[in-house]
Protein backbone atom coordinates (compact mmCIF):
# COMPACT_ATOMS: atom_id res chain seq x y z
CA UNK A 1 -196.60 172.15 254.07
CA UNK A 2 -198.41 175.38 252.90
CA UNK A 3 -197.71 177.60 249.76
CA UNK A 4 -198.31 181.13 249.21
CA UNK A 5 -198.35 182.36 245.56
CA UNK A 6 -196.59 185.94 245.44
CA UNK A 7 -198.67 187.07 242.53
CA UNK A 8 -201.90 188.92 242.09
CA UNK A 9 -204.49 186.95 240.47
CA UNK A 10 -207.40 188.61 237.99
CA UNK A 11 -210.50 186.96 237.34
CA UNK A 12 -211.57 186.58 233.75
CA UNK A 13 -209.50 186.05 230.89
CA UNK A 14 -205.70 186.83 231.15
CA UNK A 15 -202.40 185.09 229.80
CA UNK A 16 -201.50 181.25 229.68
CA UNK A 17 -199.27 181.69 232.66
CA UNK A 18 -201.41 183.60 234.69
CA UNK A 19 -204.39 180.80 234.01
CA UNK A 20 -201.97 178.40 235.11
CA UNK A 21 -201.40 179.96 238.71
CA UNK A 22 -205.20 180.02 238.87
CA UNK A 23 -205.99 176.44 238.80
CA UNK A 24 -202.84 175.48 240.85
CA UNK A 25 -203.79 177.92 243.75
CA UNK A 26 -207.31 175.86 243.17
CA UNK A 27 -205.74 172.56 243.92
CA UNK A 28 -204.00 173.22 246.44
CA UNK A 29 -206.93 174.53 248.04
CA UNK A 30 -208.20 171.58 247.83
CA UNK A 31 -205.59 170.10 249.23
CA UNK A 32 -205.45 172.28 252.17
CA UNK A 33 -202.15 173.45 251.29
CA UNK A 34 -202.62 176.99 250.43
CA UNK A 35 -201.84 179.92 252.75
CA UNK A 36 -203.55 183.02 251.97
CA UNK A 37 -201.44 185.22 253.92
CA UNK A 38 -197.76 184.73 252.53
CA UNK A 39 -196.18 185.59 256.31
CA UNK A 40 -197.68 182.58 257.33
CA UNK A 41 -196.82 180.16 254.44
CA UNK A 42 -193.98 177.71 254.67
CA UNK A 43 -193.59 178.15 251.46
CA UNK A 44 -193.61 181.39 248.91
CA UNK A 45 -193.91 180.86 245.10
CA UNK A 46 -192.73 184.02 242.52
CA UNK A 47 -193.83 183.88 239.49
CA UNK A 48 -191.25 185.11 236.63
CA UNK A 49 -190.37 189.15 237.66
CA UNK A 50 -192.98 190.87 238.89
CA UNK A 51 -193.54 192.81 242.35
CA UNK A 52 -189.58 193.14 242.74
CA UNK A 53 -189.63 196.23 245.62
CA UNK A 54 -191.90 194.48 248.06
CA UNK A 55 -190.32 190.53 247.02
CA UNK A 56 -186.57 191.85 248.20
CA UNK A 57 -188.60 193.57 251.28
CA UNK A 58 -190.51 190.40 252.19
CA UNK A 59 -187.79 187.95 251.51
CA UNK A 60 -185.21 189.65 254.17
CA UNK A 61 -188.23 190.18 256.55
CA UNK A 62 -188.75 186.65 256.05
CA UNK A 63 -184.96 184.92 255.03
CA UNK A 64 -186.03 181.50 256.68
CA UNK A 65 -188.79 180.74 254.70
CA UNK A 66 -188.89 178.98 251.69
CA UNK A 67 -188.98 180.91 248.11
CA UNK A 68 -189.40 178.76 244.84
CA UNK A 69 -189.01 180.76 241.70
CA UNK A 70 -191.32 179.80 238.36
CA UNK A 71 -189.57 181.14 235.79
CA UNK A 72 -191.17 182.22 232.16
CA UNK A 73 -189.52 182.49 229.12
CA UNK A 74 -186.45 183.36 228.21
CA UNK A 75 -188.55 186.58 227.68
CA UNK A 76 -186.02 187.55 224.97
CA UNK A 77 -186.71 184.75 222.89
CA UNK A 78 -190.64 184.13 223.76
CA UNK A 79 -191.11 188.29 222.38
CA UNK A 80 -188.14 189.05 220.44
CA UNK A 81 -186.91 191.85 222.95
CA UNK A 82 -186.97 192.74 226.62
CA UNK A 83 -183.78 190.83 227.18
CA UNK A 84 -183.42 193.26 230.28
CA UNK A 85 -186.40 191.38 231.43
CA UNK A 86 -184.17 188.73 231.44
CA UNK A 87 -181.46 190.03 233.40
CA UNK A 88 -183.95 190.77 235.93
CA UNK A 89 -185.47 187.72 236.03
CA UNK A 90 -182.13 185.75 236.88
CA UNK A 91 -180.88 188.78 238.94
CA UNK A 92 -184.07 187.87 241.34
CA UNK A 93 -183.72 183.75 240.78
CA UNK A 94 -179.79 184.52 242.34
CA UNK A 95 -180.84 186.44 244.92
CA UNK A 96 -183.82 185.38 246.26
CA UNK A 97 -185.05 181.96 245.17
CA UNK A 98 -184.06 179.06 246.65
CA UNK A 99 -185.48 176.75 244.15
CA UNK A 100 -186.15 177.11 240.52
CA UNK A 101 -189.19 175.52 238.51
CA UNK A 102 -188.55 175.50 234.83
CA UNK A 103 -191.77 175.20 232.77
CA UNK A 104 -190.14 172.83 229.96
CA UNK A 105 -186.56 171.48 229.03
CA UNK A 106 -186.34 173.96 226.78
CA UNK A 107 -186.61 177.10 229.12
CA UNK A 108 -184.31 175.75 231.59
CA UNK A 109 -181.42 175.21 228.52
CA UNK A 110 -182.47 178.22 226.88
CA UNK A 111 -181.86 180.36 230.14
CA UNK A 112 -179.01 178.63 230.93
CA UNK A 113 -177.76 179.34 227.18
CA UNK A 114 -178.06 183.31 228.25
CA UNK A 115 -176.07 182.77 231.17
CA UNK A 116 -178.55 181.68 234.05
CA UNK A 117 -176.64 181.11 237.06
CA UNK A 118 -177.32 177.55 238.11
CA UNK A 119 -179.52 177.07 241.40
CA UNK A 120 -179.18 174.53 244.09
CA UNK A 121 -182.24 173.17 243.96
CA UNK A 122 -183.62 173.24 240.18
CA UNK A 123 -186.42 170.89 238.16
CA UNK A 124 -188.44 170.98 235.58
CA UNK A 125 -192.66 171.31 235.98
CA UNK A 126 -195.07 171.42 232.81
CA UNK A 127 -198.36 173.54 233.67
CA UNK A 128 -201.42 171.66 233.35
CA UNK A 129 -205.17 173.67 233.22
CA UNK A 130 -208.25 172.97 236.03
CA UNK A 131 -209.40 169.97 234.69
CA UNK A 132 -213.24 170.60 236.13
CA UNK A 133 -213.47 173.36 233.18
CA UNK A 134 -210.84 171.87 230.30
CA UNK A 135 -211.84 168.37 229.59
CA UNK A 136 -213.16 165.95 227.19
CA UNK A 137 -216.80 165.89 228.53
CA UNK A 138 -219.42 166.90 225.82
CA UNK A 139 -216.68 167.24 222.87
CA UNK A 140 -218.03 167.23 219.71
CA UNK A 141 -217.21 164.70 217.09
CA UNK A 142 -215.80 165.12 214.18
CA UNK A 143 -218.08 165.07 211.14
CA UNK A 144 -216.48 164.92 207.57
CA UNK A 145 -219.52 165.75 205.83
CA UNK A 146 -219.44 170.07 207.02
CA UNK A 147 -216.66 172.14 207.52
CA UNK A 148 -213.39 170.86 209.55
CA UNK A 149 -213.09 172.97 212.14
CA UNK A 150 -209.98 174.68 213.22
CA UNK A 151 -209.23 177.09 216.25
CA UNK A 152 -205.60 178.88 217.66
CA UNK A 153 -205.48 180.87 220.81
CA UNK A 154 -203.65 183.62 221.90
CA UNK A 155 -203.93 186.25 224.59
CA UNK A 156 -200.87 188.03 223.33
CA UNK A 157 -200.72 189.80 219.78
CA UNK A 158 -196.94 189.31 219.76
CA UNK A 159 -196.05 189.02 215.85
CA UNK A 160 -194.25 185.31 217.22
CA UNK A 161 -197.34 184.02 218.54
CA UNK A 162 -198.04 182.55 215.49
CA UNK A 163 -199.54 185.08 212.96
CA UNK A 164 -197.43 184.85 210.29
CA UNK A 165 -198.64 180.96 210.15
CA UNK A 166 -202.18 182.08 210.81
CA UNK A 167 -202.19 184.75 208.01
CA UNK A 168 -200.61 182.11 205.47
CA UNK A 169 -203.78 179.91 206.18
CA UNK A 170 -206.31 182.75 205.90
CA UNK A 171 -204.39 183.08 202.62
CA UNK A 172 -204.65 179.82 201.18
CA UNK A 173 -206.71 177.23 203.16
CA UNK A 174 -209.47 176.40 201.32
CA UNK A 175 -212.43 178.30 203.34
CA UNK A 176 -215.14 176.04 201.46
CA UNK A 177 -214.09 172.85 203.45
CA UNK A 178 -212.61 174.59 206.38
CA UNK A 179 -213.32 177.03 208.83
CA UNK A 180 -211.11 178.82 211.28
CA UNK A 181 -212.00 180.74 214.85
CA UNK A 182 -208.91 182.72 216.25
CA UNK A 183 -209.70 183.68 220.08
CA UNK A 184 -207.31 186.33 221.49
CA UNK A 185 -205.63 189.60 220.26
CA UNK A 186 -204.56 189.65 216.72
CA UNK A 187 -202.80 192.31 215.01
CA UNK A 188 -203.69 190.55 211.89
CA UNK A 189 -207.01 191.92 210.16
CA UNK A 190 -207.92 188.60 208.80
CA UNK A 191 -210.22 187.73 205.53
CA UNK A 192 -211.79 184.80 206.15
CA UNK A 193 -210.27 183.30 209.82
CA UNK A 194 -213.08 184.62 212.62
CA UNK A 195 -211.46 186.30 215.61
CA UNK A 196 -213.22 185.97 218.87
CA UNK A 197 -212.27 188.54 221.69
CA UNK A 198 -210.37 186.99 224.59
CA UNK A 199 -212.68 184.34 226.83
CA UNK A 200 -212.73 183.79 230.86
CA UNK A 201 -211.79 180.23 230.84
CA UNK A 202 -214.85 178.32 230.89
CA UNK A 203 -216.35 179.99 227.72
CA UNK A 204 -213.33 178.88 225.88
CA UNK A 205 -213.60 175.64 227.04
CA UNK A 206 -217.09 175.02 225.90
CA UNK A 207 -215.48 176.74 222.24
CA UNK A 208 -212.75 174.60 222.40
CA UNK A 209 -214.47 171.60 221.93
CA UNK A 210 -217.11 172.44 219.31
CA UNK A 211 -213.75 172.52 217.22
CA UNK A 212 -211.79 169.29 215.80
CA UNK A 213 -208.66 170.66 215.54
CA UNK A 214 -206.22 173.10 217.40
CA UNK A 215 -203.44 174.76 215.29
CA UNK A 216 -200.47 176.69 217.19
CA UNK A 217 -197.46 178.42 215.95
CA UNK A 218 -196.11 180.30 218.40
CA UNK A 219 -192.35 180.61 218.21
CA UNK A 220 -190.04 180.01 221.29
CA UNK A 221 -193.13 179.60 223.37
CA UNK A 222 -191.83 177.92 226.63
CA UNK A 223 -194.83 176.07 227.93
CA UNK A 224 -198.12 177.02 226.42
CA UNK A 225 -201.58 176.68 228.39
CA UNK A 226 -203.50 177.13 225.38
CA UNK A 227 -201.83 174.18 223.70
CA UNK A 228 -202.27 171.92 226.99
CA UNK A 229 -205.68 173.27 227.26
CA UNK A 230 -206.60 172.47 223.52
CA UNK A 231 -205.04 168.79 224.49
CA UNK A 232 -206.91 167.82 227.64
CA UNK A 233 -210.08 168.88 226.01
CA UNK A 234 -209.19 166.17 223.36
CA UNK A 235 -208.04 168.45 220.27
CA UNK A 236 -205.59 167.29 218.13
CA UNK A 237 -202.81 169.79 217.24
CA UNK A 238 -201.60 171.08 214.78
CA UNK A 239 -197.89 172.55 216.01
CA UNK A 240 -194.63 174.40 215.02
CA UNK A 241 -191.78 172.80 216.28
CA UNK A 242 -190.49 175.18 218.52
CA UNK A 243 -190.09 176.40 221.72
CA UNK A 244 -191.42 173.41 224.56
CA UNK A 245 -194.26 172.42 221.93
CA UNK A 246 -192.26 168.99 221.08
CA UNK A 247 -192.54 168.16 225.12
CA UNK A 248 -196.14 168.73 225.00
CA UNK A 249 -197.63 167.20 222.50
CA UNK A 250 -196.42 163.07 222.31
CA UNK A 251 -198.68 161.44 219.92
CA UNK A 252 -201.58 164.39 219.82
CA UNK A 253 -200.93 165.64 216.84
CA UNK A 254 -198.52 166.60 214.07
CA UNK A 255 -195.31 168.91 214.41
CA UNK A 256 -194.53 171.01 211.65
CA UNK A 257 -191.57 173.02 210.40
CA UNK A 258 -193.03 175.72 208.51
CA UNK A 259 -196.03 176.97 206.83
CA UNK A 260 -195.91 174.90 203.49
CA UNK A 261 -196.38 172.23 205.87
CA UNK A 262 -199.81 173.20 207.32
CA UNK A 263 -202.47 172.09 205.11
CA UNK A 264 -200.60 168.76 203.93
CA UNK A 265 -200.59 168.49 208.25
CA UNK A 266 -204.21 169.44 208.63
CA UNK A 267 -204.93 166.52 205.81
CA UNK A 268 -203.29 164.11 207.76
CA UNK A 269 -205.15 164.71 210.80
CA UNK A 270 -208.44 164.42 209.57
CA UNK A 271 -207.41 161.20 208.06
CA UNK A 272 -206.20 159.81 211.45
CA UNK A 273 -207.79 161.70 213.87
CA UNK A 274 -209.34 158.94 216.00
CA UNK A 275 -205.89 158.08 216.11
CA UNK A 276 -204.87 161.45 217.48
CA UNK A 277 -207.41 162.57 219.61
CA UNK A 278 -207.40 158.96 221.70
CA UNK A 279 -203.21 159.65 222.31
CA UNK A 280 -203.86 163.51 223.01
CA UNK A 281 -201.65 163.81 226.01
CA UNK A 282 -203.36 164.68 229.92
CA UNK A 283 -201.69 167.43 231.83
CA UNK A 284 -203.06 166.36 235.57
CA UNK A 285 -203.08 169.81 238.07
CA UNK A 286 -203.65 167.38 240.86
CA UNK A 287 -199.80 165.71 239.58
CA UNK A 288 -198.37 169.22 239.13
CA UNK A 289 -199.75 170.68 242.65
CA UNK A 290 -197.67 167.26 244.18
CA UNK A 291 -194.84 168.07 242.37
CA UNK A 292 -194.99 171.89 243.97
CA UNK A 293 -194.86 170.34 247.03
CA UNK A 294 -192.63 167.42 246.68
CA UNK A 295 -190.03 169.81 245.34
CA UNK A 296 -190.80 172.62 248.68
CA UNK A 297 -190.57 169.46 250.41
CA UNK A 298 -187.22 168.22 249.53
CA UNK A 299 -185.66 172.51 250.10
CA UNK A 300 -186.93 172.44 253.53
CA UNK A 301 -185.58 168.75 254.45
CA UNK A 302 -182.44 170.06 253.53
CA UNK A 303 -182.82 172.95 255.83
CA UNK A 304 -183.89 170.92 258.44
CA UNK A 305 -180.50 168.41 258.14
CA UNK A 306 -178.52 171.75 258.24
CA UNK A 307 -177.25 171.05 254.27
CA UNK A 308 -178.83 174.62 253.03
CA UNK A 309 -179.72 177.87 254.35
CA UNK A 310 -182.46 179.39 252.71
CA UNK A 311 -180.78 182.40 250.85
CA UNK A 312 -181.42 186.63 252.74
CA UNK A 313 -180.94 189.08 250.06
CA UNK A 314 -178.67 191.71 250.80
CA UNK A 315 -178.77 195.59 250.19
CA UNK A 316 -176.72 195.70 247.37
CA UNK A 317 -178.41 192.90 245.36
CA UNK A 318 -181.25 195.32 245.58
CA UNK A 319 -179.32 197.99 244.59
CA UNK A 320 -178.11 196.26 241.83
CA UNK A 321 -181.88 195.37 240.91
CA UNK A 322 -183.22 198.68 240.98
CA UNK A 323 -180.36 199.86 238.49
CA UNK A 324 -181.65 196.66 235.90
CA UNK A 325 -185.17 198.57 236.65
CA UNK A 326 -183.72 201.82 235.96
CA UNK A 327 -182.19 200.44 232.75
CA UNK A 328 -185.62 198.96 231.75
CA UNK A 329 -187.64 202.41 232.18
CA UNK A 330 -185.36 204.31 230.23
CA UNK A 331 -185.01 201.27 227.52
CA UNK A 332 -189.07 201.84 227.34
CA UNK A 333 -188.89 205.92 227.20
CA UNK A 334 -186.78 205.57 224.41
CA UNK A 335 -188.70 203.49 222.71
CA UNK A 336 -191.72 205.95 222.75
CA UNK A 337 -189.69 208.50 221.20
């Protein structure tokens, strides 16, 4: 079985998500299960909503073939707005996909909460980063007798990602025994937390682990590749219970409930952090690429014993997409105003 993944993919840095396709397309590569040319792939893999006109094009071109949606989010909750986004995003997963990937427990009963039709074929699959780059190989140790040091990563400057959290530490952390490194966009003008512009992935991994400890508090954050990156490169976290955080971490670190919590949760890192950073859970892409195909796998043996029929869009689901589109533009021009 090959896989085609219907999504343009940048070099250099970019969002979690986006990172995530990256070192699946790699592995399956490697696998020799990747189809370049998406015509030719038994399988076709959307990522949350994007290229909409030419996926509805392709997909009644191509109504035999295989389409397995990834979906993100609930965008509504991850940003705080954009719930159109939403609509559009199980408008397509109704019409078009003919299995759904989840990222975390929590995204699949989150959508579901804001009235996600169900699929036929649905499961749940956690990202994992390209362990060649994000690993434990040449981590530093942690020394008690300088500064602890802490790091949080973001590629978004969404107020939710966390900065609320980040600007109570930069606040009140005590900057003589700790030091803090924020990589990403911040639209937080920090006193004494460092902000690093965004890093292509192998320069954050080599920043990653000259730090001890990785501190996240992004809010209704589905799946986060920073946070699984942080953990395979043997960090342990620091991490707001929320979002599909608690199904990530296990026994790598501390979950916390708000920000009087965050230095009494640093503290009790440092004090265990062997502890920690041995039980720092590994997200294998060589795991996650099988599941991709176990799950295309079990769609097309239902095909092939005649129990499914891979789903043809018609006109007026697109019709009904474009006015969600239509809906979004003006929802965005108004905003401007």
């Amino acid at each position: 079985m090959t896989i085609n993944i219907f999504h343009r993919l940048k070099e250099g840095p970019w969002g979690g998500g986006h990172q995530f396709l990256k070192a699946l397309k790699k592995e399956l590569v490697r696998l020799g299960c990747y189809q370049e040319n998406s015509e030719l792939a038994d399988v076709v893999l959307l990522n949350s909503f994007e290229d909409t006109s030419s996926l509805f094009r392709f997909k009644r071109k191509y109504s035999s073939k295989i389409f397995i949606h990834r979906v993100d989010g609930p965008i509504f909750l991850v940003r705080g707005r954009d719930k159109i986004l939403d609509k559009k995003v199980f408008r397509i997963n109704q019409a078009v996909a003919d299995g759904t990937v989840f990222q975390s427990k929590w995204c699949l009963d989150k959508s579901k909460d804001l009235g996600m039709p169900k699929n036929e074929f649905e499961t749940v699959i956690y990202n994992a980063p390209d362990r060649n780059i994000f690993n434990r190989s040449d981590k530093k140790t942690l020394d008690r007798k300088r500064k602890i040091k802490l790091v949080a990563v973001s590629w978004s400057d969404n107020w939710k990602k966390g900065f609320e959290y980040y600007q109570f530490l930069d606040d009140n952390l005590n900057f003589s025994r700790w030091e803090f490194v924020f990589v990403g966009r911040s639209p937080v003008k920090f006193k004494n937390i460092k902000i690093v512009s965004p890093l292509p992935p192998e320069k954050l991994a080599a920043l990653l682990k000259e730090q001890d400890i990785y501190v996240t508090a992004s809010q209704n954050e589905p799946c986060s590749n920073a946070l699984i990156e942080a953990l395979a490169c043997g960090l342990p976290s620091l991490v707001l219970e929320s979002g599909g955080h608690p199904e990530l971490i296990g026994k790598g670190g501390i979950l916390l409930k708000n920000k009087e919590e965050m230095v009494k949760g640093l503290e009790k890192i440092v004090q265990n952090y062997k502890t920690y950073a041995d039980n720092s859970p590994i997200f294998s892409i060589e795991k996650v690429a099988q599941e991709y195909l176990d799950f295309g796998l079990s769609i097309a043996a239902a095909v092939k014993s005649g129990n499914y029929l891979p789903k043809k869009p018609s006109w007026l689901e697109s019709l009904n997409l474009s006015v969600i589109k239509i809906k979004e533009l003006f929802g965005r021009v108004l905003k401007k105003i």
